[in-house]
Protein backbone atom coordinates (compact mmCIF):
# COMPACT_ATOMS: atom_id res chain seq x y z
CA UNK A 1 0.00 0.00 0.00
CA UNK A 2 1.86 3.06 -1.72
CA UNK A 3 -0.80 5.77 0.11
CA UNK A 4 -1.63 6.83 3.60
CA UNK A 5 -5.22 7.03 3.76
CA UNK A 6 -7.30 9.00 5.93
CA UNK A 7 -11.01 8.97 6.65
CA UNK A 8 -13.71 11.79 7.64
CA UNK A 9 -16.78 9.94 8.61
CA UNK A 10 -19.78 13.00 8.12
CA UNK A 11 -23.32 12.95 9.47
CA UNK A 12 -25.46 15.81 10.59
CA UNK A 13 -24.78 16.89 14.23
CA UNK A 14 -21.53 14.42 14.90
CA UNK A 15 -23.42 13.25 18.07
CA UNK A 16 -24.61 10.02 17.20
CA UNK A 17 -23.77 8.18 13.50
CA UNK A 18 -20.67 9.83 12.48
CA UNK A 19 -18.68 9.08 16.38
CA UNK A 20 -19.74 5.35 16.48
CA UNK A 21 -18.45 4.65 12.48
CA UNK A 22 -15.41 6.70 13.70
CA UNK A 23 -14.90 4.11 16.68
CA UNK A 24 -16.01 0.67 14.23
CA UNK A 25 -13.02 2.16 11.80
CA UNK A 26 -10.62 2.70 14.64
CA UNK A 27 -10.96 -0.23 16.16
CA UNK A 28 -11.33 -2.25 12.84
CA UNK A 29 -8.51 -0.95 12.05
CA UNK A 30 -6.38 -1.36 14.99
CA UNK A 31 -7.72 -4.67 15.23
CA UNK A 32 -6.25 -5.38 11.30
CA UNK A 33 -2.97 -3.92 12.56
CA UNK A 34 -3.75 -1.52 9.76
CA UNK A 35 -2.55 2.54 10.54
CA UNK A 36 -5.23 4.83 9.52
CA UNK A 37 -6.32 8.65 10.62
CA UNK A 38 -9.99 8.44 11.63
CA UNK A 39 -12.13 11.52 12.37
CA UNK A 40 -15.84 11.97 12.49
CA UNK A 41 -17.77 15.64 12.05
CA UNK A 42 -20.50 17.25 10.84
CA UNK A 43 -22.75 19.48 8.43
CA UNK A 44 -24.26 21.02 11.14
CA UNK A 45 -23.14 23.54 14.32
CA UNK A 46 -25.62 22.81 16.83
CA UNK A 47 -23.42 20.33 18.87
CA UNK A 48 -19.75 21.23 18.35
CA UNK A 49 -17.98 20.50 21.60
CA UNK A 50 -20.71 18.60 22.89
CA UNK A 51 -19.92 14.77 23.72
CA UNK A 52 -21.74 11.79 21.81
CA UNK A 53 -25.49 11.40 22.54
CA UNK A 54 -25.19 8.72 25.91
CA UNK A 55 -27.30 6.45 23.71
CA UNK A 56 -24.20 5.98 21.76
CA UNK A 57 -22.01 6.13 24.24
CA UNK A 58 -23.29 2.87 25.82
CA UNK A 59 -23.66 1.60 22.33
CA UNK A 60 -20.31 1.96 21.38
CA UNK A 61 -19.37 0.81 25.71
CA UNK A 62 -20.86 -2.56 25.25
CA UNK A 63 -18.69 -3.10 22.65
CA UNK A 64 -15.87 -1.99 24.17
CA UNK A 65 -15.14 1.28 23.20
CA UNK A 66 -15.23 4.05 25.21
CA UNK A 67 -16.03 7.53 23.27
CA UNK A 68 -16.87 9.76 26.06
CA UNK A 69 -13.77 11.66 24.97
CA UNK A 70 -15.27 12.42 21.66
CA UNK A 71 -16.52 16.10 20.65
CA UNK A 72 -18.84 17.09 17.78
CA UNK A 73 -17.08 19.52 15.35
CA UNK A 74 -18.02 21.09 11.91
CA UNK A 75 -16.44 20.05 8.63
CA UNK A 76 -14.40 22.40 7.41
CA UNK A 77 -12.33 23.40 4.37
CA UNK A 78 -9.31 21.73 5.46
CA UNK A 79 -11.09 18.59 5.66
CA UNK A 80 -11.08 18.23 2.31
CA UNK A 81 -7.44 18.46 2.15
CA UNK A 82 -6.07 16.70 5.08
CA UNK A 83 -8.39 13.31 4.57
CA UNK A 84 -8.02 11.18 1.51
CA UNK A 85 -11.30 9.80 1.91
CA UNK A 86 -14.66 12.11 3.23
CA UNK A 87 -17.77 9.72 3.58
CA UNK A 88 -21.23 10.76 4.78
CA UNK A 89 -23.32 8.73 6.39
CA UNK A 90 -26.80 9.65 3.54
CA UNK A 91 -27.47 11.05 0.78
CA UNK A 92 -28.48 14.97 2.06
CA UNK A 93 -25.38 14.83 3.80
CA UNK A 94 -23.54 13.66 1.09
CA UNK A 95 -25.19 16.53 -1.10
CA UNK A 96 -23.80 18.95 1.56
CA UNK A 97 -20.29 17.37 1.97
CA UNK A 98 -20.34 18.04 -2.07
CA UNK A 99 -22.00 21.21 -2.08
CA UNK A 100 -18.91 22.56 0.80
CA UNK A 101 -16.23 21.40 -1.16
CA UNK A 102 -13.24 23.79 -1.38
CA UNK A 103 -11.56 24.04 -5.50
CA UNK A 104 -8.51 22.80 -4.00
CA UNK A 105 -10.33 19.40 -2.31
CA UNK A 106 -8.14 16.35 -2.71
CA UNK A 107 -10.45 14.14 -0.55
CA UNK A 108 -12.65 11.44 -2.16
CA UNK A 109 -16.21 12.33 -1.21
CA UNK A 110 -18.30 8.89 -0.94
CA UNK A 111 -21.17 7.50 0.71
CA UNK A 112 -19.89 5.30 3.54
CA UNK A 113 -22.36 2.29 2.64
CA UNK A 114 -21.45 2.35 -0.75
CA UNK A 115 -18.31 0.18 0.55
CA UNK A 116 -20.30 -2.59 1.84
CA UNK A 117 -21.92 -5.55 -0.65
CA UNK A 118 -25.58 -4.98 -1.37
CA UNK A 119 -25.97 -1.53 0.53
CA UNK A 120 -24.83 0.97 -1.90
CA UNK A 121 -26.96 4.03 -1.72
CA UNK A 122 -27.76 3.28 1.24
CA UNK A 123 -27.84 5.33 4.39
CA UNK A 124 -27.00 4.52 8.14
CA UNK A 125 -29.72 4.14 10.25
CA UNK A 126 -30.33 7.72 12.06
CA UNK A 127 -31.17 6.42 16.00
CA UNK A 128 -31.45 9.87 17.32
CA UNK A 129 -35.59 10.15 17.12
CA UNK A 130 -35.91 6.52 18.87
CA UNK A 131 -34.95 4.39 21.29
CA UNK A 132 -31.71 2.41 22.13
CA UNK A 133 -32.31 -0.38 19.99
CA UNK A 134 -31.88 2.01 16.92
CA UNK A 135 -28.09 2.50 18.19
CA UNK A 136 -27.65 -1.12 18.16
CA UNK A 137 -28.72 -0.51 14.14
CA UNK A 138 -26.41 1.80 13.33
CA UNK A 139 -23.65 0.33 15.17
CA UNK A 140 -24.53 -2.56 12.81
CA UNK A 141 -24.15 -0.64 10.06
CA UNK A 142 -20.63 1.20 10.74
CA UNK A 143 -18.84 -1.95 12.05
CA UNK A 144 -19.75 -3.69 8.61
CA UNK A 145 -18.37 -0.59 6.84
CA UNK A 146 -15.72 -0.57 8.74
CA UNK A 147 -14.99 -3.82 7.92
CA UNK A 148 -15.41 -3.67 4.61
CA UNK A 149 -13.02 -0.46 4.76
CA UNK A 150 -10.51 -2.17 6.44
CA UNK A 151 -11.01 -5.20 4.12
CA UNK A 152 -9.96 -3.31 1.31
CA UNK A 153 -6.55 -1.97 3.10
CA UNK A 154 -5.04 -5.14 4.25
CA UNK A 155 -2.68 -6.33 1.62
CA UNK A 156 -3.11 -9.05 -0.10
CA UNK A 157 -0.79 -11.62 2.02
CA UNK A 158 -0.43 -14.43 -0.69
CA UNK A 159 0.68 -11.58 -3.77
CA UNK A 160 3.67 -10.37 -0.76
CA UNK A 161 4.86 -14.13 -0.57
CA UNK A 162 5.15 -14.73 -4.31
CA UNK A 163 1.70 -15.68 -5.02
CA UNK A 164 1.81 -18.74 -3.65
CA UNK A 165 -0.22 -20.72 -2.20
């Protein structure tokens, strides 16, 4: 793998969706051995500095990640030049993340689902209107992209040892 990549995982308030795919990629990626930059954020101001929604808190704390730590932010334009990869979590988001985008952006602006087989064009479930089970949903849904992510980093062990087999 010739290119550091770098990921910017976008939703709307950075409270709930966008900090638990940012802890499924980190710890996917830990996990992997693999040495990415993970950040979450979002389109919109009304939470920056504000922790994760406690919902996903215990989400994320039941599988054994603790992102109390975590505060909301705001993208912003440097975003799109720091991360190689900028993937919202739907499609108005996604519209948004586009619609922000700096001349100079070098990041590749995606649809996080889009990485995992049979969900492209989809969006991650929004829990923040229910109850706790809808955090169990989305949690779903970013560890399988974050899988798949990760997936698609690991080099291919056999092609390193000659190809064979």
């Amino acid at each position: 793998m010739t290119e550091n990549r770098s990921f910017l995982l976008v939703c709307l308030g950075n409270i709930c969706r966008s900090p638990l795919a940012e802890a499924a990629l980190r710890d996917a990626a830990a996990r992997a051995g693999v040495a990415i930059e993970v950040d979450s954020a979002g389109t919109g101001a009304w939470h920056v500095g504000h922790p994760p929604d406690p919902r996903a808190q215990a989400v994320a704390l039941t599988h054994g990640i603790d992102i109390s730590g975590y505060r909301a932010r705001q993208v912003e334009a440097a975003d799109y030049r720091r991360f190689t990869d900028i993937l919202a979590l739907d499609r108005d988001n996604l519209a948004e993340v586009r619609r922000r985008a700096p001349k100079d952006a070098v990041a590749r602006i995606g649809l996080l689902m889009d990485v995992v087989p049979g969900r492209k064009g989809q969006a991650v479930a929004d829990p923040y209107y229910g109850d706790a089970a809808g955090f169990e949903t989305t949690w779903a849904d970013v560890s399988a992209a974050a899988e798949a992510i990760v997936a698609g980093l690991v080099p291919d062990r056999h092609s390193r040892a000659g190809g064979n087999r």
